[in-house]
C-alpha atoms as a PDB file:
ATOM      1  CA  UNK A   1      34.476  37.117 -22.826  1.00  0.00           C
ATOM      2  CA  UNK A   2      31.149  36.783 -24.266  1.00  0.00           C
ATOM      3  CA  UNK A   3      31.897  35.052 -27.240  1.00  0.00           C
ATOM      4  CA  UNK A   4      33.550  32.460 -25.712  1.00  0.00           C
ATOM      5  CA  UNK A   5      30.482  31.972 -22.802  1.00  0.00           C
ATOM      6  CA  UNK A   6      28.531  31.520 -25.994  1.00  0.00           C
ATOM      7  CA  UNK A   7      29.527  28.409 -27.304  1.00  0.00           C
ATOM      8  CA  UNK A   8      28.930  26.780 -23.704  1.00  0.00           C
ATOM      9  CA  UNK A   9      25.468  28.490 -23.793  1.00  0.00           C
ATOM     10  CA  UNK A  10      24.571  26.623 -27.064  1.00  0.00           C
ATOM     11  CA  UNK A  11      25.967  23.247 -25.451  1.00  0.00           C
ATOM     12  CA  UNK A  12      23.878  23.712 -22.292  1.00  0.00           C
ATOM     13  CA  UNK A  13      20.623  24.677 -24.191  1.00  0.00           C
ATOM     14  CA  UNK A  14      21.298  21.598 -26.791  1.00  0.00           C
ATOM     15  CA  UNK A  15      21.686  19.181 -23.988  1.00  0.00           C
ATOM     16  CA  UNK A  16      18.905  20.375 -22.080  1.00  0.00           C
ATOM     17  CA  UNK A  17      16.505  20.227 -25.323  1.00  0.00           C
ATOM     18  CA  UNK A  18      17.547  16.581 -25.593  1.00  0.00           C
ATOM     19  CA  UNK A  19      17.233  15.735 -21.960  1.00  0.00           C
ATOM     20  CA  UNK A  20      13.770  17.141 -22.519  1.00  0.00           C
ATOM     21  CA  UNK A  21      12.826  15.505 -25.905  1.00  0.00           C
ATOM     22  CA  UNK A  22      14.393  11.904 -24.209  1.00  0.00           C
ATOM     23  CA  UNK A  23      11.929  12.767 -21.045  1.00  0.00           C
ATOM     24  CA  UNK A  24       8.892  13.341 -23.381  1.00  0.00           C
ATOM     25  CA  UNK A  25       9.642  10.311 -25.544  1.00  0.00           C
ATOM     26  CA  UNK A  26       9.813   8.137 -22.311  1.00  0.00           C
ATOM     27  CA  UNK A  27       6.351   9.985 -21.021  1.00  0.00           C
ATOM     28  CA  UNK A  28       4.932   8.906 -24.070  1.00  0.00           C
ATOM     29  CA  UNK A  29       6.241   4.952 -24.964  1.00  0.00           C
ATOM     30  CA  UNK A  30       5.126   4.853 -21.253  1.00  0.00           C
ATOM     31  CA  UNK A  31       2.033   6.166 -21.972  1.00  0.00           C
ATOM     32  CA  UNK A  32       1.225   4.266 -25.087  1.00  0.00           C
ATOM     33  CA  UNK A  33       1.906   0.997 -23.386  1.00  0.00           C
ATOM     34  CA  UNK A  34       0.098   1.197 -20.569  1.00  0.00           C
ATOM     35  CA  UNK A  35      -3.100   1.981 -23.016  1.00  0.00           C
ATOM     36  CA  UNK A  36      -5.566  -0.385 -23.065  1.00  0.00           C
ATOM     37  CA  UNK A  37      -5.482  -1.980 -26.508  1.00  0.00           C
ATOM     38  CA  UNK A  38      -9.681  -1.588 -27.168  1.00  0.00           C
ATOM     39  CA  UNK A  39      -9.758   1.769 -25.589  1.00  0.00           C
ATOM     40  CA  UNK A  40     -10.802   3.427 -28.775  1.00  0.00           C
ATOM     41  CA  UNK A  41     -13.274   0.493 -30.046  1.00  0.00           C
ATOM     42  CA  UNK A  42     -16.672   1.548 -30.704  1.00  0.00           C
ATOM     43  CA  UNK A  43     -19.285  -0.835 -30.126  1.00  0.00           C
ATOM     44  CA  UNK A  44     -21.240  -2.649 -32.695  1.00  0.00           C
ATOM     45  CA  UNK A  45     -24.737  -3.345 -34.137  1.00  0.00           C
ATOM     46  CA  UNK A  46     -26.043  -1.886 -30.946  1.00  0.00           C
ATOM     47  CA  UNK A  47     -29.886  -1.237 -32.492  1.00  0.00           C
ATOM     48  CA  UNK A  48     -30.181  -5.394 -32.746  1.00  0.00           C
ATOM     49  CA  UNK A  49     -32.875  -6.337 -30.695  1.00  0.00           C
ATOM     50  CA  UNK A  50     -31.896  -9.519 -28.353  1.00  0.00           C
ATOM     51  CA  UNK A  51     -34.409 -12.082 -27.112  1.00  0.00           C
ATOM     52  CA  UNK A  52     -32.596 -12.018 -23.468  1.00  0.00           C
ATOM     53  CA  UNK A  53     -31.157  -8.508 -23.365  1.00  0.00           C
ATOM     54  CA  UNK A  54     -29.666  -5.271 -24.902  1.00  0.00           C
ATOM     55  CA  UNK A  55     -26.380  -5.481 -27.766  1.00  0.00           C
ATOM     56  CA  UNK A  56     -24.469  -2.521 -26.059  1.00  0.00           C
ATOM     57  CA  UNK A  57     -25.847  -2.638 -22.095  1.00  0.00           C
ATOM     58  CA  UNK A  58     -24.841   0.620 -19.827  1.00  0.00           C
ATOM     59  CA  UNK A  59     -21.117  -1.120 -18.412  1.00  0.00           C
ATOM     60  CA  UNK A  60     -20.749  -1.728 -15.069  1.00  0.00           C
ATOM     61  CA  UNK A  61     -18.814   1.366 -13.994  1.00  0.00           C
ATOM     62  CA  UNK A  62     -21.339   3.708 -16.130  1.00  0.00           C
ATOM     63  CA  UNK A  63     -24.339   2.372 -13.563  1.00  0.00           C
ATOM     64  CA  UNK A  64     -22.422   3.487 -10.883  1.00  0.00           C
ATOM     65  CA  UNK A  65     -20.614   0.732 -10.207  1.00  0.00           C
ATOM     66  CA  UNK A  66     -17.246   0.818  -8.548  1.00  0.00           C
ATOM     67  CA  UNK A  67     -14.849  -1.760  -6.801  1.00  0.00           C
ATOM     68  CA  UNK A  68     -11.681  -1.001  -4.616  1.00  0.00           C
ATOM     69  CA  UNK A  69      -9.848  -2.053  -2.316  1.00  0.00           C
ATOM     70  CA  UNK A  70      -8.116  -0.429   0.629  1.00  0.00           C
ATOM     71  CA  UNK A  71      -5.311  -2.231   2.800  1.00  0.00           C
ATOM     72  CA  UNK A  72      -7.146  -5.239   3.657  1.00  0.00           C
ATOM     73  CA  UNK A  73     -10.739  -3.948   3.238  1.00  0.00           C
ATOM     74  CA  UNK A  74     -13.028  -4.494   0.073  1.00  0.00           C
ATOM     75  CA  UNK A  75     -15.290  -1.632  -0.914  1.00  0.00           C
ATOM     76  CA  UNK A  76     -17.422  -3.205  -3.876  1.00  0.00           C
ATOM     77  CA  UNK A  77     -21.420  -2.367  -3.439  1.00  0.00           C
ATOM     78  CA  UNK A  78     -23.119  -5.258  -5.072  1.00  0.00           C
ATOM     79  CA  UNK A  79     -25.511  -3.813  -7.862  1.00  0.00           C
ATOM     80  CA  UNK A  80     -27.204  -6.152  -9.653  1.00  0.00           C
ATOM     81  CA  UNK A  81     -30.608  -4.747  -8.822  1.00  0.00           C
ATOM     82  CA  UNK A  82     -29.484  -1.486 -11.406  1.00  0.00           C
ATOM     83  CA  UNK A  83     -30.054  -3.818 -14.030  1.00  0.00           C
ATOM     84  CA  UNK A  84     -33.441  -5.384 -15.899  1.00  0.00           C
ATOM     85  CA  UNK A  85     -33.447  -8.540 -16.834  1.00  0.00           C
ATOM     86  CA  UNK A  86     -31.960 -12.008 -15.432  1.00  0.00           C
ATOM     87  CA  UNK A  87     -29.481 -12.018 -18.179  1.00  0.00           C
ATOM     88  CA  UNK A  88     -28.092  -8.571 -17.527  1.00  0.00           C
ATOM     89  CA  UNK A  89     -28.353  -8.570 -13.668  1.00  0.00           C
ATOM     90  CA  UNK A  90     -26.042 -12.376 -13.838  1.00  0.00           C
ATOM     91  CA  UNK A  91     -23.053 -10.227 -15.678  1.00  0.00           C
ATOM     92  CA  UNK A  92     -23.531  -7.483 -13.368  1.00  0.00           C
ATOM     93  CA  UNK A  93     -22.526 -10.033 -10.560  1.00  0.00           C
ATOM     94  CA  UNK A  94     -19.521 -11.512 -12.398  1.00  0.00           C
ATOM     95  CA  UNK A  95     -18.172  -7.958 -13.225  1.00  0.00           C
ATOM     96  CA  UNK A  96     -18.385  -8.042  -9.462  1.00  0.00           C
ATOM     97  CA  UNK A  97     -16.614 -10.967  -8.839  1.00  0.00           C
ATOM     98  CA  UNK A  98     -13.724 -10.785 -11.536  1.00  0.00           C
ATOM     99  CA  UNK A  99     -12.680  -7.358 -10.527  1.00  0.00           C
ATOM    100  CA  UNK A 100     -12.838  -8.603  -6.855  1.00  0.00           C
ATOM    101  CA  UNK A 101     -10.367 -11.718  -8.229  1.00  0.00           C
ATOM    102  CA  UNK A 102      -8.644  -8.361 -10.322  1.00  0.00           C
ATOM    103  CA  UNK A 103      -7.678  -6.956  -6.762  1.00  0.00           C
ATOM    104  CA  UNK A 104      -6.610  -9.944  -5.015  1.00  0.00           C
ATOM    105  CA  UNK A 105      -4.290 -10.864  -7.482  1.00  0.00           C
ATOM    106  CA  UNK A 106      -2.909  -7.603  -7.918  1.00  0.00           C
ATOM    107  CA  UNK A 107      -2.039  -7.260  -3.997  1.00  0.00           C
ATOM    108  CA  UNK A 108      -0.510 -10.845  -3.818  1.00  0.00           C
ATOM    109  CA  UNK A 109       1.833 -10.454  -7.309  1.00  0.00           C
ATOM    110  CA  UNK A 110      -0.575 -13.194  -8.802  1.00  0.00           C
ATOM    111  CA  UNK A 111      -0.467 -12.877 -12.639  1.00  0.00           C
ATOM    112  CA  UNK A 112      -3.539 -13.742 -14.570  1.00  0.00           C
ATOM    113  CA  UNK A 113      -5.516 -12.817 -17.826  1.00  0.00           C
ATOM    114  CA  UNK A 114      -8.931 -13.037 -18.828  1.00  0.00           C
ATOM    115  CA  UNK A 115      -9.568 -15.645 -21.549  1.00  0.00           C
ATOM    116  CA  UNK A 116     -12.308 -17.510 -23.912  1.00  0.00           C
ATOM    117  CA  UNK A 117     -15.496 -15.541 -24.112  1.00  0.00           C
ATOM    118  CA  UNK A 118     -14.541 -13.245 -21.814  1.00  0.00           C
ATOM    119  CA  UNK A 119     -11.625 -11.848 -23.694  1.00  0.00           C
ATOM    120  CA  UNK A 120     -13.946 -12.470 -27.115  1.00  0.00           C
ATOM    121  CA  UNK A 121     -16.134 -10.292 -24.906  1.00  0.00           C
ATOM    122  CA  UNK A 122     -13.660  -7.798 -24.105  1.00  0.00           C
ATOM    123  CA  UNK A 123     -12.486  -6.995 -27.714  1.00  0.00           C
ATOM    124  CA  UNK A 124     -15.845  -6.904 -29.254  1.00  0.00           C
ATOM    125  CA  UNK A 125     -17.457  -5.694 -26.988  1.00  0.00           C
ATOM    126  CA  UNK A 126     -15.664  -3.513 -24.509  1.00  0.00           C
ATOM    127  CA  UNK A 127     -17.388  -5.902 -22.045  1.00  0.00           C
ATOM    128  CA  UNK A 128     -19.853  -9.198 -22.442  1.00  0.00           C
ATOM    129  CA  UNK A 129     -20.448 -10.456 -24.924  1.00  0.00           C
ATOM    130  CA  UNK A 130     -24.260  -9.940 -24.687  1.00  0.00           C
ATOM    131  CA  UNK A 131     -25.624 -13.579 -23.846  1.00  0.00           C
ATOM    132  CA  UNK A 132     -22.501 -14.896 -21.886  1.00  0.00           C
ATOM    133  CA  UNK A 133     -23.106 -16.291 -18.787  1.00  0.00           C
ATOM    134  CA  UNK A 134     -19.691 -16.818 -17.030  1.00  0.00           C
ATOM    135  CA  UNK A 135     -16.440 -15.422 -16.698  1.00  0.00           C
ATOM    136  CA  UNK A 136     -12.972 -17.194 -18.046  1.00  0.00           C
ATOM    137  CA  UNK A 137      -9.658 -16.891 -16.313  1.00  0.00           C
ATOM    138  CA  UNK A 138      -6.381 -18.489 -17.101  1.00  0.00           C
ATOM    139  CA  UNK A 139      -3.031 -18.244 -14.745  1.00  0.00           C
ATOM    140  CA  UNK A 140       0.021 -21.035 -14.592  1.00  0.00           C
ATOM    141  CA  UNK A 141       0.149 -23.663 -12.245  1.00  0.00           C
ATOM    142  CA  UNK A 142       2.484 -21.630  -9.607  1.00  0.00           C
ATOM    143  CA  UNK A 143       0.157 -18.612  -9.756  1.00  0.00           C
ATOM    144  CA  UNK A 144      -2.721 -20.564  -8.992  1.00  0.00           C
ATOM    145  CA  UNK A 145      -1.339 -22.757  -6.253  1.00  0.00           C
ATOM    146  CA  UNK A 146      -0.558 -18.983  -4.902  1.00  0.00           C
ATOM    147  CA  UNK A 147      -3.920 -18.096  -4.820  1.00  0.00           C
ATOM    148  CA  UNK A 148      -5.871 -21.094  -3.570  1.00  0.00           C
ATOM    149  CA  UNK A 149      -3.159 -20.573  -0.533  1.00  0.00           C
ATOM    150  CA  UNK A 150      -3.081 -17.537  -0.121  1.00  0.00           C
ATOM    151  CA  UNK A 151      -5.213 -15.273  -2.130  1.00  0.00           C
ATOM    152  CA  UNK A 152      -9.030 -16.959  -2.020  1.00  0.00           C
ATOM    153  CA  UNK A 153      -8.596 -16.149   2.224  1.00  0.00           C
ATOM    154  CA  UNK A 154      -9.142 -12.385   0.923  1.00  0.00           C
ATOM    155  CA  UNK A 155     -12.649 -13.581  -0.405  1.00  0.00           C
ATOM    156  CA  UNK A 156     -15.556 -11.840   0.909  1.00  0.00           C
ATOM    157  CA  UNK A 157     -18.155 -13.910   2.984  1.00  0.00           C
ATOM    158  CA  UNK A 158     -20.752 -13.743   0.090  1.00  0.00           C
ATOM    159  CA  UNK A 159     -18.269 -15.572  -2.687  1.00  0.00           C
ATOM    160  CA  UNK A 160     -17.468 -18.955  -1.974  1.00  0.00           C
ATOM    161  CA  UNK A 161     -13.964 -20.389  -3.639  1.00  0.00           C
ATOM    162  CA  UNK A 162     -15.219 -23.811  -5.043  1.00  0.00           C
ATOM    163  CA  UNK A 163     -12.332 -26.594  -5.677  1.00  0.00           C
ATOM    164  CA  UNK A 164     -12.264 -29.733  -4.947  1.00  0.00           C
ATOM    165  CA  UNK A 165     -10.903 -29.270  -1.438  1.00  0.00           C
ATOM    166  CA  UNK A 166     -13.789 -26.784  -0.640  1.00  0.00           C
ATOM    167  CA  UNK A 167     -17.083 -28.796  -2.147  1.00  0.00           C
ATOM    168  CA  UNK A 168     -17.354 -32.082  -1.411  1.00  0.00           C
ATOM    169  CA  UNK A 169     -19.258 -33.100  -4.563  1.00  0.00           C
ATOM    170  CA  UNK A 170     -16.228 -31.917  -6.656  1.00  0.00           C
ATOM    171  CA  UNK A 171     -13.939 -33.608  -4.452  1.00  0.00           C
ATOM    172  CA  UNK A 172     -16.207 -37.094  -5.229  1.00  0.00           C
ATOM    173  CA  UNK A 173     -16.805 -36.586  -8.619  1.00  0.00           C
ATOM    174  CA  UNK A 174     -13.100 -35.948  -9.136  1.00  0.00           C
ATOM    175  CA  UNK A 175     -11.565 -38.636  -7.298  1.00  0.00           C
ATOM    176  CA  UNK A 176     -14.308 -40.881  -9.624  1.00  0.00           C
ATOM    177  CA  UNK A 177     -13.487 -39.846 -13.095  1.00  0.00           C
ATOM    178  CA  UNK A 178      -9.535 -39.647 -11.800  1.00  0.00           C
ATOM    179  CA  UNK A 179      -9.791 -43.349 -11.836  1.00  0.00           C
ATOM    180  CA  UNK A 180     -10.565 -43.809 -14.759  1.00  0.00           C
ATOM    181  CA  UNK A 181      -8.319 -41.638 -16.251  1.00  0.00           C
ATOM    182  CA  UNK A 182      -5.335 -40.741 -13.617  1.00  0.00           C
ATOM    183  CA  UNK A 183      -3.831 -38.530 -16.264  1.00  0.00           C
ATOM    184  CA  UNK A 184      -5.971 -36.343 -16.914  1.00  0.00           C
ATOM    185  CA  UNK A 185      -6.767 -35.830 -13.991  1.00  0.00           C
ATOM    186  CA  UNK A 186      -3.476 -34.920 -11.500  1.00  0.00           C
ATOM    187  CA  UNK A 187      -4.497 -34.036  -7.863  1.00  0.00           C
ATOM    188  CA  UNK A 188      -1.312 -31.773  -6.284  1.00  0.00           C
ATOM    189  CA  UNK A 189      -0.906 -31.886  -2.897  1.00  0.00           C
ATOM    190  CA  UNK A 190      -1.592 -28.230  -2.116  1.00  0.00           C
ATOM    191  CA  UNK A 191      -4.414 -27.516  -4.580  1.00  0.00           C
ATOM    192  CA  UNK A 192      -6.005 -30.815  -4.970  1.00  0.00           C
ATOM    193  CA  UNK A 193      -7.422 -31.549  -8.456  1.00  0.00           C
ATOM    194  CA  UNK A 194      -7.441 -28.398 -10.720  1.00  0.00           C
ATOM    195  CA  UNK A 195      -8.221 -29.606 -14.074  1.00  0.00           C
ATOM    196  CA  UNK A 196     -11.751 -28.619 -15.980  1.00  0.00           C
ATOM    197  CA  UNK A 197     -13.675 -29.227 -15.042  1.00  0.00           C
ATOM    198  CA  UNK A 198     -12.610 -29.918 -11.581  1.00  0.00           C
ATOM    199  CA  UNK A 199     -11.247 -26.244 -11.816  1.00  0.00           C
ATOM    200  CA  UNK A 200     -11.231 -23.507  -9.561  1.00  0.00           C
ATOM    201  CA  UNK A 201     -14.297 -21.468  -9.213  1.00  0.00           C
ATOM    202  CA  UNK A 202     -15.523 -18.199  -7.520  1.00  0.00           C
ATOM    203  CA  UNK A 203     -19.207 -18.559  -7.151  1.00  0.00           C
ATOM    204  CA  UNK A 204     -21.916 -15.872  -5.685  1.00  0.00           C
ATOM    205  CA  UNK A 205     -23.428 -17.032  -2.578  1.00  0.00           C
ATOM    206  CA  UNK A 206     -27.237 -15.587  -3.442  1.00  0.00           C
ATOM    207  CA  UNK A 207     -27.548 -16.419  -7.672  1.00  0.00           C
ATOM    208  CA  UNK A 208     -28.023 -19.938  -9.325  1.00  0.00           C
ATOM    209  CA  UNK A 209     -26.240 -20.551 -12.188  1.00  0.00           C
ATOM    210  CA  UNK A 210     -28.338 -23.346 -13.215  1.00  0.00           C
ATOM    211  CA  UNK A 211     -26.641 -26.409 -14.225  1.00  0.00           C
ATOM    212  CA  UNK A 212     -27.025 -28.622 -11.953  1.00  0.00           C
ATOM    213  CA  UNK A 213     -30.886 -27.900 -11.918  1.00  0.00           C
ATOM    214  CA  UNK A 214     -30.864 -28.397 -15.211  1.00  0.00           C
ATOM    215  CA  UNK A 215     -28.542 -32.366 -15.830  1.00  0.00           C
ATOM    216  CA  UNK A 216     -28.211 -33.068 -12.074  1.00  0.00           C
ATOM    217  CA  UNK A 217     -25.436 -32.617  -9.918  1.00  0.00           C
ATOM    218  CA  UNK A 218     -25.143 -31.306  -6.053  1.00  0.00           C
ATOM    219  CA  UNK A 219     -21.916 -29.030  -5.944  1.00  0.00           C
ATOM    220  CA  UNK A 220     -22.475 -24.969  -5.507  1.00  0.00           C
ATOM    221  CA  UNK A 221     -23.729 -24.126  -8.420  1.00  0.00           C
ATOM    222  CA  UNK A 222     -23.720 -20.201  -7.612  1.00  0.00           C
ATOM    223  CA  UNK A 223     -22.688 -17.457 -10.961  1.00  0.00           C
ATOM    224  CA  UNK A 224     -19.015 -18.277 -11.590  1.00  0.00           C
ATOM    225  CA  UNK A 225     -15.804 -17.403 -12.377  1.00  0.00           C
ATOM    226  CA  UNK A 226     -13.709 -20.115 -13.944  1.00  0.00           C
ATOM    227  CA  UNK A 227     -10.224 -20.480 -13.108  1.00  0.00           C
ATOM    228  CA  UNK A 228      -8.127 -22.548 -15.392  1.00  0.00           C
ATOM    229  CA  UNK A 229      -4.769 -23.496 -15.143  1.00  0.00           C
ATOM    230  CA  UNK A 230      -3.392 -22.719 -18.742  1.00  0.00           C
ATOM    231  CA  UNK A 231      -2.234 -25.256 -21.028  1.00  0.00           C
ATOM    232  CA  UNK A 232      -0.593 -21.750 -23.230  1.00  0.00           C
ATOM    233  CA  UNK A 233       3.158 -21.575 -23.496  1.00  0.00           C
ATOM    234  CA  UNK A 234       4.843 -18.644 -21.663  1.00  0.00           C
ATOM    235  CA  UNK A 235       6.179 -17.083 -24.932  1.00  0.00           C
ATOM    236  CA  UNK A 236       2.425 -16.783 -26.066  1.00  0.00           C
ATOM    237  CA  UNK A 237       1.131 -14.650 -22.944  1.00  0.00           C
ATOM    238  CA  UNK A 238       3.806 -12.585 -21.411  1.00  0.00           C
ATOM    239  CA  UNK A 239       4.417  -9.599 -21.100  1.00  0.00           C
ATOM    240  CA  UNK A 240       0.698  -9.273 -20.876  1.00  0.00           C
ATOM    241  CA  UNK A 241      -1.357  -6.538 -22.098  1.00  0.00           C
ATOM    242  CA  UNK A 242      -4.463  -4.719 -20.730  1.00  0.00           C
ATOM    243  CA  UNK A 243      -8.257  -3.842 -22.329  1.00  0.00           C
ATOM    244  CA  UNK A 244     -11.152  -2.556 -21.002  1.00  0.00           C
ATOM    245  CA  UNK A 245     -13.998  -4.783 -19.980  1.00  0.00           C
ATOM    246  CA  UNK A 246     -17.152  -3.043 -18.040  1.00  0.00           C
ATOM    247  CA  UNK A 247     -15.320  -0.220 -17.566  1.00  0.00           C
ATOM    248  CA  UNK A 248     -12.425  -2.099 -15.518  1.00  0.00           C
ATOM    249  CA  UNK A 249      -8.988  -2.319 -17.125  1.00  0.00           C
ATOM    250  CA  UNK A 250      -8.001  -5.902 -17.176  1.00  0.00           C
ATOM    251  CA  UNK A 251      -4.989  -8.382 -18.246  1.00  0.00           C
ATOM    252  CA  UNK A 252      -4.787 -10.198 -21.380  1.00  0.00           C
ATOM    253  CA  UNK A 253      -1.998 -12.696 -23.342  1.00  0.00           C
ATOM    254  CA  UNK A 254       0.526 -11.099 -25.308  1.00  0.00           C
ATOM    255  CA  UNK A 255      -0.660 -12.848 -28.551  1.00  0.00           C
ATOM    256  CA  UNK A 256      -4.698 -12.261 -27.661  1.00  0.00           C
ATOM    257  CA  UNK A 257      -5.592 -12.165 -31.525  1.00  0.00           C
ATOM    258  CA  UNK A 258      -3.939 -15.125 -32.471  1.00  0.00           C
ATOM    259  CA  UNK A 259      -5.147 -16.972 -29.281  1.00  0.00           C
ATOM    260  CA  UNK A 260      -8.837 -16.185 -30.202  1.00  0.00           C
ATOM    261  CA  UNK A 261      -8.631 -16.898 -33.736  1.00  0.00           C
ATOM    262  CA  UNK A 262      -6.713 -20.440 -32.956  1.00  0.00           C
ATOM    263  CA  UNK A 263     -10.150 -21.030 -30.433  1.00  0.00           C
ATOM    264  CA  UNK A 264     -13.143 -19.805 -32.145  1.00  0.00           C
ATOM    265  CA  UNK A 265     -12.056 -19.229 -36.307  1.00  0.00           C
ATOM    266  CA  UNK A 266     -11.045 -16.619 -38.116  1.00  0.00           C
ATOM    267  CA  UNK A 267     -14.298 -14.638 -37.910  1.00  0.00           C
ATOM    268  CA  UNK A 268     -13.934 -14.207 -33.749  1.00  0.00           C
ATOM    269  CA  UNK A 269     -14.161 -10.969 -33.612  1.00  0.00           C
ATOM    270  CA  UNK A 270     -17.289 -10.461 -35.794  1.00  0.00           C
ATOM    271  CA  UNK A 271     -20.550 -10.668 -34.499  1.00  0.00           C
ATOM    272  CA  UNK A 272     -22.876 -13.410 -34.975  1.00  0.00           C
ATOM    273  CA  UNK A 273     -26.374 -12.298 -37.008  1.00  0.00           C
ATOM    274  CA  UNK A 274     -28.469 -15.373 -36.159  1.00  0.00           C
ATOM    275  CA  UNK A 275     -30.371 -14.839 -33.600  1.00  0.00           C
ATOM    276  CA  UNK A 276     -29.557 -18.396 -32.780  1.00  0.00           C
ATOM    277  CA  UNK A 277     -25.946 -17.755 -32.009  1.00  0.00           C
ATOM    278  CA  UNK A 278     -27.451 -14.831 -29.768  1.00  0.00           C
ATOM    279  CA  UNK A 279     -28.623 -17.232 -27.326  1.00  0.00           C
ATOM    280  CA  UNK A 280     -27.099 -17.647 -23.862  1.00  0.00           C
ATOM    281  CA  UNK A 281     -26.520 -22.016 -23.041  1.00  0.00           C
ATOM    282  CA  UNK A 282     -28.589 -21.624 -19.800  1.00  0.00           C
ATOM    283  CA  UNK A 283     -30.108 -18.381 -18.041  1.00  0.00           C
ATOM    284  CA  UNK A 284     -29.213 -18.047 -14.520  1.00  0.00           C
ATOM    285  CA  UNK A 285     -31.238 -16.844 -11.750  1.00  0.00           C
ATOM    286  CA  UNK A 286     -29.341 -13.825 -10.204  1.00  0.00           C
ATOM    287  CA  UNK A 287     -31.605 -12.869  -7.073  1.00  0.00           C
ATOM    288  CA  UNK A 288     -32.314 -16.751  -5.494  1.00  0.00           C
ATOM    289  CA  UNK A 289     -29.995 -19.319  -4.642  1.00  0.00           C
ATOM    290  CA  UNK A 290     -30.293 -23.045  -6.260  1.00  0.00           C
ATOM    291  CA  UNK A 291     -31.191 -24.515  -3.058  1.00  0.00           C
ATOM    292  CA  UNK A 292     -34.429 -22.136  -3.166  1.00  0.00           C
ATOM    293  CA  UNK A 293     -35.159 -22.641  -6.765  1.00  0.00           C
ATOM    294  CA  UNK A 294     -35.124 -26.218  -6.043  1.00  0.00           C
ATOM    295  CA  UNK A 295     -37.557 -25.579  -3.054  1.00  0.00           C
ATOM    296  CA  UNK A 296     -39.656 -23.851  -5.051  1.00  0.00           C
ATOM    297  CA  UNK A 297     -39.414 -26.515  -8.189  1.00  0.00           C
ATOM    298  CA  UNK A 298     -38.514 -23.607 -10.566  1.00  0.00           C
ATOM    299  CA  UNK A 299     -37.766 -24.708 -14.541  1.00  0.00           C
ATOM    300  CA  UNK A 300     -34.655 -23.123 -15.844  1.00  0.00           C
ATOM    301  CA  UNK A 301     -34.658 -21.690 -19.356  1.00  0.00           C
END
């Protein structure tokens, strides 16, 4: 009797060990692919010394920083105070702002990646890239139409959703240079024009970004987060994949490398040495609004 139980003992025990190896191996592709592709990156050349801040800054999460949201409420201290520095304290706001956008999205099934400097950022740097001074999005057309509708109402009172439905001057300037050149400039009857750079912008209510200050022009002109409509092909972003930026995990296009490389050169992902390539384009004011700067007839950097 026991002999023949034995054979059915060893088939048992053989398909339970494979039941278990199949489990583990699904644990683990699962895992692995839900790991954020710079995870492991050490940062760089973090002794340079930089003219407007620090190579490898504390990220946003490490300061204590933290971002969440709960049914319909936001819980996302603003802490660009922990910071020194103008340069430092402007990121510190975007982080803000980008995981707010992060959030948003998520809860309304909008898909989006982070792209241009911020994704350069991102890869190099596990966060800016030290003298960036915005914050790039991409999404397709439909996504975007979803979240000027719907999403930007889950906005918090201090960032203000700039398009050219929202701002006036955008709306004028638009309508102005769509004149002259209709096509490349569409206006859609839901989103209104959405092309750079009449794009879509979140912009902090008590910062100045600084360029109209600096070549004249009278739209918000709070810290930003661009939102571009990509001009990518599908086959190039999705599935998407995830890296860490500030601490935040964050999506990015399928073929990210290539992307970059096809932008920027080759070299992308090495840092610059001259200290003139280590130079931020303008350097916002992160504490005072434009409007006050103006007041005040303060000279931007």
């Amino acid at each position: 009797m026991v002999q023949k139980r034995a054979p059915l003992l060893c088939k048992i025990l053989t398909l339970i060990v494979v039941w278990l190896v199949l489990y583990l191996l699904m644990f683990w592709s699962n895992t692995r692919r839900h790991d954020p592709i710079n995870r492991y990156l050490v940062r760089q050349n973090c002794d340079t010394k930089l003219k407007f801040g620090e190579m490898c800054p504390t990220l946003y999460t490490d300061l204590g920083g933290k971002c969440d949201l709960s049914g319909t409420v936001l819980d996302c201290p603003d802490i660009r105070h922990k910071a020194k520095g103008r340069m430092r304290q402007s990121q510190l706001v975007m982080v803000r702002m980008l995981r707010i956008f992060h959030l948003i999205a998520t809860k309304h099934n909008i898909r989006y990646w982070i792209s241009a400097g911020t994704l350069i950022g991102a890869a190099r740097h596990k966060g800016f890239i030290p003298w960036d001074q915005d914050v790039d999005v991409e999404l397709t057309l439909t996504d975007y139409i979803k979240f000027v509708t719907v999403g930007s109402k889950d906005l918090p009172e201090d960032i203000f959703f700039q398009n050219s439905q929202t701002d006036s001057h955008i709306r004028e300037a638009a309508i102005a240079d769509a004149q002259l050149t209709p096509k490349r400039h569409p206006s859609h009857p839901k989103i209104g024009y959405y092309k750079s750079p009449f794009n879509g912008r979140l912009r902090d209510k008590a910062s100045c970004y600084g360029y109209c200050l600096l070549y004249g022009c009278d739209w918000h002109d709070g810290l930003q987060v661009d939102i571009f409509v990509t001009e990518s092909k599908v086959q190039d972003v999705f599935p998407l994949k995830e890296m860490e930026f500030e601490g935040f995990v964050f999506p990015v296009p399928k073929n990210w490398t290539a992307d970059l490389q096809r932008s920027y050169g080759e070299d992308v992902l090495k840092i610059p040495r001259q200290s003139s390539d280590q130079q931020p384009q303008i350097l916002p004011h992160p504490t005072t609004n434009c409007q006050r700067l103006a007041e005040e007839k303060v000279e931007f950097d």
